[in-house]
C-alpha atoms as a PDB file:
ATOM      1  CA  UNK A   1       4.079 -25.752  29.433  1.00  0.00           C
ATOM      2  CA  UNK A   2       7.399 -26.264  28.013  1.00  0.00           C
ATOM      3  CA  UNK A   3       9.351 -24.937  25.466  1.00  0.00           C
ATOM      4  CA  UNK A   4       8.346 -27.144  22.904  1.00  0.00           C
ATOM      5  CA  UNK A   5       4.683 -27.271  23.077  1.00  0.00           C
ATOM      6  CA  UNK A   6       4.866 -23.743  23.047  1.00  0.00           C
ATOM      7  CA  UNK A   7       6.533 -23.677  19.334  1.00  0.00           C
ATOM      8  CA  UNK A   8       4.567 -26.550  18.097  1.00  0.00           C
ATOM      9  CA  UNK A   9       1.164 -24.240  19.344  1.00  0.00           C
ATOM     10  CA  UNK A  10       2.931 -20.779  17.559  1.00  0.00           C
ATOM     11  CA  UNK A  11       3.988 -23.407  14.445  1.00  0.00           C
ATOM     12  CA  UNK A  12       0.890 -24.624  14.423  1.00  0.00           C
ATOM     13  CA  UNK A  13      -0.772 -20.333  14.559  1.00  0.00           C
ATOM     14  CA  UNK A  14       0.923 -19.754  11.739  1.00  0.00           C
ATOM     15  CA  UNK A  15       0.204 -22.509   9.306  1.00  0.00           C
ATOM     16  CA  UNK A  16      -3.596 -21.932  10.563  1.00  0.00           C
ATOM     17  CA  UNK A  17      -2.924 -17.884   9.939  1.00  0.00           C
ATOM     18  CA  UNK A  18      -0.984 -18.811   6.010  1.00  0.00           C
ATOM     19  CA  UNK A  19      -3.934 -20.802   4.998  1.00  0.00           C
ATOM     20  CA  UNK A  20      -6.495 -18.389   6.381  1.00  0.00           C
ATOM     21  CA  UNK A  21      -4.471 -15.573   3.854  1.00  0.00           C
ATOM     22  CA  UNK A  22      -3.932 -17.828   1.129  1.00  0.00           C
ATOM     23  CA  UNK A  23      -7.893 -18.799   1.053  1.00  0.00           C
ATOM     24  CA  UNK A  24      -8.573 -15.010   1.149  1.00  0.00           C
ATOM     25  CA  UNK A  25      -6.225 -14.207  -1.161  1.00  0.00           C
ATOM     26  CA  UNK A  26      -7.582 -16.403  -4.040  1.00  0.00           C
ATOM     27  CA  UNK A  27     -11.076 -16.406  -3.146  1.00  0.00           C
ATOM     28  CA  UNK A  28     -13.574 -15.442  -5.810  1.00  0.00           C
ATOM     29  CA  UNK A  29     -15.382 -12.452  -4.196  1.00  0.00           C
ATOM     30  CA  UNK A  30     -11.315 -11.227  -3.589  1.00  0.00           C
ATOM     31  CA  UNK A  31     -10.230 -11.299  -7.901  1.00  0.00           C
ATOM     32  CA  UNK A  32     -12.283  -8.164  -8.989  1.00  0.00           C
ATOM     33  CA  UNK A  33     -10.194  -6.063  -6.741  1.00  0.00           C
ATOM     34  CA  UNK A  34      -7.299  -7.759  -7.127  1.00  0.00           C
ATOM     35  CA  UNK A  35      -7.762  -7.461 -10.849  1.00  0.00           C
ATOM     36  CA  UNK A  36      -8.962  -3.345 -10.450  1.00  0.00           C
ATOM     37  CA  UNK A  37      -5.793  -3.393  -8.401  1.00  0.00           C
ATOM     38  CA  UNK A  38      -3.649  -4.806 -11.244  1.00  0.00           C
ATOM     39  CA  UNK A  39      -4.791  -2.130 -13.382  1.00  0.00           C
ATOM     40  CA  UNK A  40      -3.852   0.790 -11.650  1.00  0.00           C
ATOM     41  CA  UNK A  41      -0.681   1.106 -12.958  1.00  0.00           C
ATOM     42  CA  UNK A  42      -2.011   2.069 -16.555  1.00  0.00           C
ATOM     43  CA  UNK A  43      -5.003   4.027 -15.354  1.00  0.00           C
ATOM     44  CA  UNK A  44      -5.363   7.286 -16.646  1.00  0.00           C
ATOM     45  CA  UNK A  45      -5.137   9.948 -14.342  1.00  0.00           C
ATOM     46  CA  UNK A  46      -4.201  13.181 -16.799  1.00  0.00           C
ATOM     47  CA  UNK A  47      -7.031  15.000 -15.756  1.00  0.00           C
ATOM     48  CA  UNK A  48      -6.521  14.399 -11.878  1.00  0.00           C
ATOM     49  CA  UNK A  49      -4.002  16.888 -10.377  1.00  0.00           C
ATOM     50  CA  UNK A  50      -1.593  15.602  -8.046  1.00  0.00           C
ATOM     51  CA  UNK A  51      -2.387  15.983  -4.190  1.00  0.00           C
ATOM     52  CA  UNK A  52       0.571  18.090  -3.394  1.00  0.00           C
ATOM     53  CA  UNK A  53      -0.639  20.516  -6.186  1.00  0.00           C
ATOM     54  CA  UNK A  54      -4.140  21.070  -5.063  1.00  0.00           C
ATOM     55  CA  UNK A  55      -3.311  23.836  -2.286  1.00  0.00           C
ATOM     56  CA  UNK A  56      -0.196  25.847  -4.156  1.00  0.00           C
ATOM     57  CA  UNK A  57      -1.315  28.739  -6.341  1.00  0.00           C
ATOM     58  CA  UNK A  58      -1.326  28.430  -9.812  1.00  0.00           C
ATOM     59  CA  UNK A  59       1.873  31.116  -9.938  1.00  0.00           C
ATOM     60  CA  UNK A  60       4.035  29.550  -7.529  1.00  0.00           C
ATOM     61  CA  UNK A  61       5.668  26.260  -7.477  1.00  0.00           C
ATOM     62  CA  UNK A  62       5.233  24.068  -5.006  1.00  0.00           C
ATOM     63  CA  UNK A  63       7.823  23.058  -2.647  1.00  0.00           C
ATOM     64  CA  UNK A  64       9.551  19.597  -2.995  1.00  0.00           C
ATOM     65  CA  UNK A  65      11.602  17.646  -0.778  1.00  0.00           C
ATOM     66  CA  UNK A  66      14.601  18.570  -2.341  1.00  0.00           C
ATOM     67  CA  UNK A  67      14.023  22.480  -2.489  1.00  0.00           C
ATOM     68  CA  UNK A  68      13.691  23.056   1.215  1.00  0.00           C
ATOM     69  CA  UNK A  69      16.582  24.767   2.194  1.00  0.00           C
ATOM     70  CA  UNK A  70      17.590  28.165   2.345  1.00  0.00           C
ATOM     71  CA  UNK A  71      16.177  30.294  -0.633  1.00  0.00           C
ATOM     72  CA  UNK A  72      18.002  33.100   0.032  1.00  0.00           C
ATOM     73  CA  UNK A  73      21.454  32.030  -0.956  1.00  0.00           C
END
């Protein structure tokens, strides 16, 4: 096998692989999720505490990225 069959067979992989995506991309049984996907950006989550929150006691703050140095300065 020389070079060239052997990028007209990994050409020819990923045309077959696009058009596999693209079908299951914009298949019908695929748009409710996409569309509850869509949404999530303006769901409301006001009642939901944030992950990093669940385990820190109500009187402390919890650590962020940015305050995880010394404390003792």
């Amino acid at each position: 096998m020389d070079t060239g069959t052997f990028r007209g067979l990994i050409t020819l992989f990923l045309i077959i692989a696009f058009i596999g995506i693209f079908v299951w991309s914009y298949s019908k049984r695929r748009k409710p999720d996409f569309d509850e996907a869509a949404n999530l950006p303006f769901a409301d989550d006001s009642d939901k505490q944030p992950a990093s929150d669940q385990h820190a006691s109500p009187d402390r703050e919890a650590d962020s990225r940015h305050d995880r140095g010394d404390k003792n300065r």
